[in-house]
N, C-alpha and C. Protein backbone atom coordinates (compact mmCIF):
# COMPACT_ATOMS: atom_id res chain seq x y z
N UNK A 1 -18.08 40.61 -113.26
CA UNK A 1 -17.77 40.91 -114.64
C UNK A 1 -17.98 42.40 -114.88
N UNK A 2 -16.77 43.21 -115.47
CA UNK A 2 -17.13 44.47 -115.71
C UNK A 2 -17.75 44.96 -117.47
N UNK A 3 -18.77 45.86 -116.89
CA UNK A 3 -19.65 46.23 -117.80
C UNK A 3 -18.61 47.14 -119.29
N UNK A 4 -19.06 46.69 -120.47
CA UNK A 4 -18.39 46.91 -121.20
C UNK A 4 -19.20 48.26 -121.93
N UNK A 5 -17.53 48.83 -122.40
CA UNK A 5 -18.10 50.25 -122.34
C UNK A 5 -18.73 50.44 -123.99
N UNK A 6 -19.49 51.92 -124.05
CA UNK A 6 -19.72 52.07 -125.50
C UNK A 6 -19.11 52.00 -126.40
N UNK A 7 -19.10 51.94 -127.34
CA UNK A 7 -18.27 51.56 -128.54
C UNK A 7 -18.23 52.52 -129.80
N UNK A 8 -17.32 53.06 -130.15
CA UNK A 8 -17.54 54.04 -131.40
C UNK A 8 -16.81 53.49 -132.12
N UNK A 9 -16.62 52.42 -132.19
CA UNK A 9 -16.47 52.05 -133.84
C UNK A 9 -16.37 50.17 -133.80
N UNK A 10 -16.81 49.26 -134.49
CA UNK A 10 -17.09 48.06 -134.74
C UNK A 10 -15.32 47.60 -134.62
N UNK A 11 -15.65 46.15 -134.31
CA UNK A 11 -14.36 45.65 -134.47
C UNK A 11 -14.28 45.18 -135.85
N UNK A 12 -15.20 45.55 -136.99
CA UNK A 12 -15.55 44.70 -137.99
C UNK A 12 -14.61 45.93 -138.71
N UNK A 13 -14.92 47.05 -138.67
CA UNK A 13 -14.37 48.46 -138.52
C UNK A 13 -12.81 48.70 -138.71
N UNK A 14 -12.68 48.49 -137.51
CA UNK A 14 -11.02 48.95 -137.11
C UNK A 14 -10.37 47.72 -138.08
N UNK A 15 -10.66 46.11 -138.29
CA UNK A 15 -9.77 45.07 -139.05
C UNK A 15 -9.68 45.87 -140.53
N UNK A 16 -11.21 46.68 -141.13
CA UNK A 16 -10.96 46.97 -142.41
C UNK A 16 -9.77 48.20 -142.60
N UNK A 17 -10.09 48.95 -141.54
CA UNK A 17 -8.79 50.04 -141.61
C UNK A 17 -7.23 49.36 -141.47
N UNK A 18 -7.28 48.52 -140.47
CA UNK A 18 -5.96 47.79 -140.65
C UNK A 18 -5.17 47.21 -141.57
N UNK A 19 -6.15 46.08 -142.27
CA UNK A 19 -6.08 45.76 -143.62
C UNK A 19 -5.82 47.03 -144.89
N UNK A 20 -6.82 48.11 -144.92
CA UNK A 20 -6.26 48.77 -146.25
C UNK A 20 -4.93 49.40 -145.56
N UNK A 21 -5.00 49.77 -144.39
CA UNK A 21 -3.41 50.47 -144.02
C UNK A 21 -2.24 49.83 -144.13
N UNK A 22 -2.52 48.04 -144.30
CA UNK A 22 -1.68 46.86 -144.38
C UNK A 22 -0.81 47.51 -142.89
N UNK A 23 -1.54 47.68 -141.67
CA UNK A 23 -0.74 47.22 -140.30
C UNK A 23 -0.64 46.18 -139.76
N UNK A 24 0.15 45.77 -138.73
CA UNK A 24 0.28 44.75 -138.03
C UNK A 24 -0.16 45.08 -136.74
N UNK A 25 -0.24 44.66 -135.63
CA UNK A 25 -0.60 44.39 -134.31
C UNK A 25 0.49 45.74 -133.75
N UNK A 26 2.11 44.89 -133.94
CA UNK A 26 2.73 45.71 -133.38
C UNK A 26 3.05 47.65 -134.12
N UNK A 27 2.74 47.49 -135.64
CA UNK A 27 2.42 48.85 -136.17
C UNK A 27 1.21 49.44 -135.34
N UNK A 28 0.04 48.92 -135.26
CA UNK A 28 -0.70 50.17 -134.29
C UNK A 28 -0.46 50.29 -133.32
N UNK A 29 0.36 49.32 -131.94
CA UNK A 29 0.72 49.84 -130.77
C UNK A 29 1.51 50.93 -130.64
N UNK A 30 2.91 50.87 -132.08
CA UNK A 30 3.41 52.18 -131.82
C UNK A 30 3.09 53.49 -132.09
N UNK A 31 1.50 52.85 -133.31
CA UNK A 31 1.22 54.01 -133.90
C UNK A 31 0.26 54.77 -132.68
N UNK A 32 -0.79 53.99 -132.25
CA UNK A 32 -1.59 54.40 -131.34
C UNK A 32 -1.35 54.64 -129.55
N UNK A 33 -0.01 54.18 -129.47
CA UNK A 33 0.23 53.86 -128.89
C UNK A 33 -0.64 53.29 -127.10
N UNK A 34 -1.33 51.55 -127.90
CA UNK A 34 -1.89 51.45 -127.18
C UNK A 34 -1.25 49.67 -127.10
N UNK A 35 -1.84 49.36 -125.59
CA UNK A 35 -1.10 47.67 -125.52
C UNK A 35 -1.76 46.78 -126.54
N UNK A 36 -0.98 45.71 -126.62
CA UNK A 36 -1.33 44.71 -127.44
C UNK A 36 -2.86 44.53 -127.05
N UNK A 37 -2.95 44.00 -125.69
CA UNK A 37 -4.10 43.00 -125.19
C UNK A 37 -5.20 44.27 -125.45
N UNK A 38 -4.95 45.45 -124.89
CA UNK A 38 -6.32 46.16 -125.29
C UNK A 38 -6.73 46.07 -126.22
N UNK A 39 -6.06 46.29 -127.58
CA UNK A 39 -5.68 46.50 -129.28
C UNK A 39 -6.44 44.89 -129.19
N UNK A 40 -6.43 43.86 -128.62
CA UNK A 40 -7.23 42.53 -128.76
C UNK A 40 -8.24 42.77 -128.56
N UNK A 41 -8.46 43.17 -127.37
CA UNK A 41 -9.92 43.55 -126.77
C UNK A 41 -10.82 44.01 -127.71
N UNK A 42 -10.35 44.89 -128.16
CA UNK A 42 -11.32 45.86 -129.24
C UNK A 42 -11.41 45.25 -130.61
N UNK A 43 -10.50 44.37 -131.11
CA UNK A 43 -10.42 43.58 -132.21
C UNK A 43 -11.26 42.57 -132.09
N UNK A 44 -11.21 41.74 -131.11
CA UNK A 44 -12.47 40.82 -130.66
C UNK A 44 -14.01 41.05 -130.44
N UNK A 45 -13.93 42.44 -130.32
CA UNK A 45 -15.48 42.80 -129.33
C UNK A 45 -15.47 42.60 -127.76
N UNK A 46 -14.40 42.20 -127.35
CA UNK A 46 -14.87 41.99 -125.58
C UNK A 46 -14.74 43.22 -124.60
N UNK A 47 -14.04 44.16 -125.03
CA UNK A 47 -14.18 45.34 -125.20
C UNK A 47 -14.65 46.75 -126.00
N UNK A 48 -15.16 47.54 -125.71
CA UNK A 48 -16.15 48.71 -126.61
C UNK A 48 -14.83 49.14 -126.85
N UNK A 49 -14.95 50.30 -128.04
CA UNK A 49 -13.75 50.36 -128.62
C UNK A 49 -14.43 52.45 -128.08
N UNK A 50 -13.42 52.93 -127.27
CA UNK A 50 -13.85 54.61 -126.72
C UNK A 50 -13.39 55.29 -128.12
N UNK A 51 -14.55 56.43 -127.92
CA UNK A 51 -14.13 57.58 -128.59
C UNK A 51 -12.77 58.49 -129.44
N UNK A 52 -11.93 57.87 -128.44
CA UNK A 52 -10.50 58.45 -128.51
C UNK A 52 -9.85 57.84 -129.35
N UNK A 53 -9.95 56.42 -129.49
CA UNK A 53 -9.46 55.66 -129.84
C UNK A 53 -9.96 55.62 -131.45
N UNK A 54 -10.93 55.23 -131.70
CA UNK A 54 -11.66 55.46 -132.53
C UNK A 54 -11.40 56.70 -133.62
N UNK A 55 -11.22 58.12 -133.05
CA UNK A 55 -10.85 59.10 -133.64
C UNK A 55 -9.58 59.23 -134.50
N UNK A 56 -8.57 58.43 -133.41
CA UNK A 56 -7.49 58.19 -133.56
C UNK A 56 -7.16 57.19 -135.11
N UNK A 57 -7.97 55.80 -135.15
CA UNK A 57 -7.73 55.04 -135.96
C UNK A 57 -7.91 56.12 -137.53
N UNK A 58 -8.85 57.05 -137.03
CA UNK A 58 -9.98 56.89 -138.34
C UNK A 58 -9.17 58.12 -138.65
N UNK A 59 -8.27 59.07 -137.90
CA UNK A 59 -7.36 60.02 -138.52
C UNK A 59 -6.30 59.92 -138.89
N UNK A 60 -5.77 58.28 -138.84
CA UNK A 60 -4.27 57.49 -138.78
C UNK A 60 -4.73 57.52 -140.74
N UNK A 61 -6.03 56.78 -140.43
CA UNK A 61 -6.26 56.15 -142.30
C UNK A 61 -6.46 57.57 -142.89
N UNK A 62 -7.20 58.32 -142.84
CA UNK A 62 -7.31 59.34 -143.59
C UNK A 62 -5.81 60.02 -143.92
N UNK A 63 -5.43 59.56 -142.75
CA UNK A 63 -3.64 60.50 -143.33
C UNK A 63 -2.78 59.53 -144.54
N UNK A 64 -2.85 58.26 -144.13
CA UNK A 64 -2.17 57.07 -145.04
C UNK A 64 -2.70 57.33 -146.19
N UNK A 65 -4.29 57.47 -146.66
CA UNK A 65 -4.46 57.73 -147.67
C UNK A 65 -4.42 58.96 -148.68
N UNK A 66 -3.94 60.00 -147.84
CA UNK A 66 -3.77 61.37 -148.67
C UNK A 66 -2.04 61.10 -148.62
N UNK A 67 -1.55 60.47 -147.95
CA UNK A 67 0.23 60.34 -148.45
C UNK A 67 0.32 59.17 -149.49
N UNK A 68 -0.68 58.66 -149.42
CA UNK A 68 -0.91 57.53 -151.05
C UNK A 68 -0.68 58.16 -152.19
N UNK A 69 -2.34 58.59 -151.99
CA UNK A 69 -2.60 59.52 -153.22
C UNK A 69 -1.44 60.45 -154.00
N UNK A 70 -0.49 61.71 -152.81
CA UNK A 70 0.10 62.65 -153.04
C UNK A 70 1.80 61.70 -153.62
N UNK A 71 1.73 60.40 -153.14
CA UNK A 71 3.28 59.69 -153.81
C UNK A 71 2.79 59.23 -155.19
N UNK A 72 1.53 58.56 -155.02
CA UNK A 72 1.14 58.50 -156.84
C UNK A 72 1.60 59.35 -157.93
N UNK A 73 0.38 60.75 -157.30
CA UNK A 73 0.86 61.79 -158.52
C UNK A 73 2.09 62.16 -158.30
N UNK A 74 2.78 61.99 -157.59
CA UNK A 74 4.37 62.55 -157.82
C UNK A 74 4.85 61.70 -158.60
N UNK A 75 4.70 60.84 -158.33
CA UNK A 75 5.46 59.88 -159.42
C UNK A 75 4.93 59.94 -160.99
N UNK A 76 3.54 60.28 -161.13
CA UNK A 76 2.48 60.22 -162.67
C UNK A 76 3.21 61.13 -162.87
N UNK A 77 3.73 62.82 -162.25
CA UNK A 77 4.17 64.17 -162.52
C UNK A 77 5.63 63.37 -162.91
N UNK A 78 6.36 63.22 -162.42
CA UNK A 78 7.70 62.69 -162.98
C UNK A 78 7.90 61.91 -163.92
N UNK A 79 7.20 60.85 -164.31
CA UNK A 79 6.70 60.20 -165.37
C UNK A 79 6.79 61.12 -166.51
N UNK A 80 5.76 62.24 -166.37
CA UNK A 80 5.49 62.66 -167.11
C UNK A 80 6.82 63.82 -168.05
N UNK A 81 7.43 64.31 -166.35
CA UNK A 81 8.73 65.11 -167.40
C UNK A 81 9.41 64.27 -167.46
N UNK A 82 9.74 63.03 -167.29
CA UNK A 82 10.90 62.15 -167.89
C UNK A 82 10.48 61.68 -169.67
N UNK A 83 9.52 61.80 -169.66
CA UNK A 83 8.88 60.96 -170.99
C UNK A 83 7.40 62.08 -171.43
N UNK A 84 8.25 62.91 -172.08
CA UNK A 84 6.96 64.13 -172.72
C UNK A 84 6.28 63.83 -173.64
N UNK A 85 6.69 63.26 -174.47
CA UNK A 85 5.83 62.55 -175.24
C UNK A 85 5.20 61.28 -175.21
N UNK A 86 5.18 60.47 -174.30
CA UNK A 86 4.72 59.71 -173.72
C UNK A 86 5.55 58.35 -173.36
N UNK A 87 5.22 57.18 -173.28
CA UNK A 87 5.71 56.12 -173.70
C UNK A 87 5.18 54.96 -174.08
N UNK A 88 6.03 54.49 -174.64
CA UNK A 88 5.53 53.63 -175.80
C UNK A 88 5.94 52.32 -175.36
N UNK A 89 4.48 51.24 -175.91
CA UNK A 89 4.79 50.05 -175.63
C UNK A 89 6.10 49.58 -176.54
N UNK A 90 6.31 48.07 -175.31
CA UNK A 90 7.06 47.35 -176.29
C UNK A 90 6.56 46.48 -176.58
N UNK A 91 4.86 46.25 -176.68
CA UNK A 91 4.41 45.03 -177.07
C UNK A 91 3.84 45.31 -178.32
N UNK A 92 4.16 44.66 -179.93
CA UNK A 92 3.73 44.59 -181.15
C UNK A 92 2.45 43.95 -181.60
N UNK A 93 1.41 45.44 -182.29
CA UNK A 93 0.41 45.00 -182.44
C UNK A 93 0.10 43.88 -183.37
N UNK A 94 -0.69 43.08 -183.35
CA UNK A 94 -0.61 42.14 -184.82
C UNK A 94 -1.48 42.49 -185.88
């Protein structure tokens, strides 16, 4: 049985980044470009999840979430010159 290596980051870890990134299996192989079964390995724990890898996930999310953020306010900014004075419900107060 081969000795399993250190681990820099939990498999508990990498599912939460997956989840807020809403990836699939086959989205991080192309993203990371790593095989399915390893991408198991490390999802399971039966493998340590290396350094590289790890770096990799955790600079994939930090990027997803600053291209979040930056399509939001583009859109709040456009919002805003389409409708300068604001907008108004159409639901009537009673």
């Amino acid at each position: 049985m081969s000795k399993k290596a250190h681990t820099y980051m939990t498999p508990a870890e990498l599912d939460r980044i997956r989840i807020e990134m809403g990836c699939k299996w086959v989205d991080r192989e192309i993203l990371l470009q790593v095989k399915r079964r390893t991408l198991q390995g490390y999802a399971s724990g039966k493998r340590g999840i290396p350094k590289e890898f790890a770096d990799k996930v955790r600079a994939a999310a930090r990027h997803d979430k600053k291209s979040t953020r930056r399509a939001i306010n583009k859109a709040l900014r456009q919002i805003d010159r389409d409708h300068p004075a604001g907008i108004r419900s159409e639901i009537e107060e009673e």
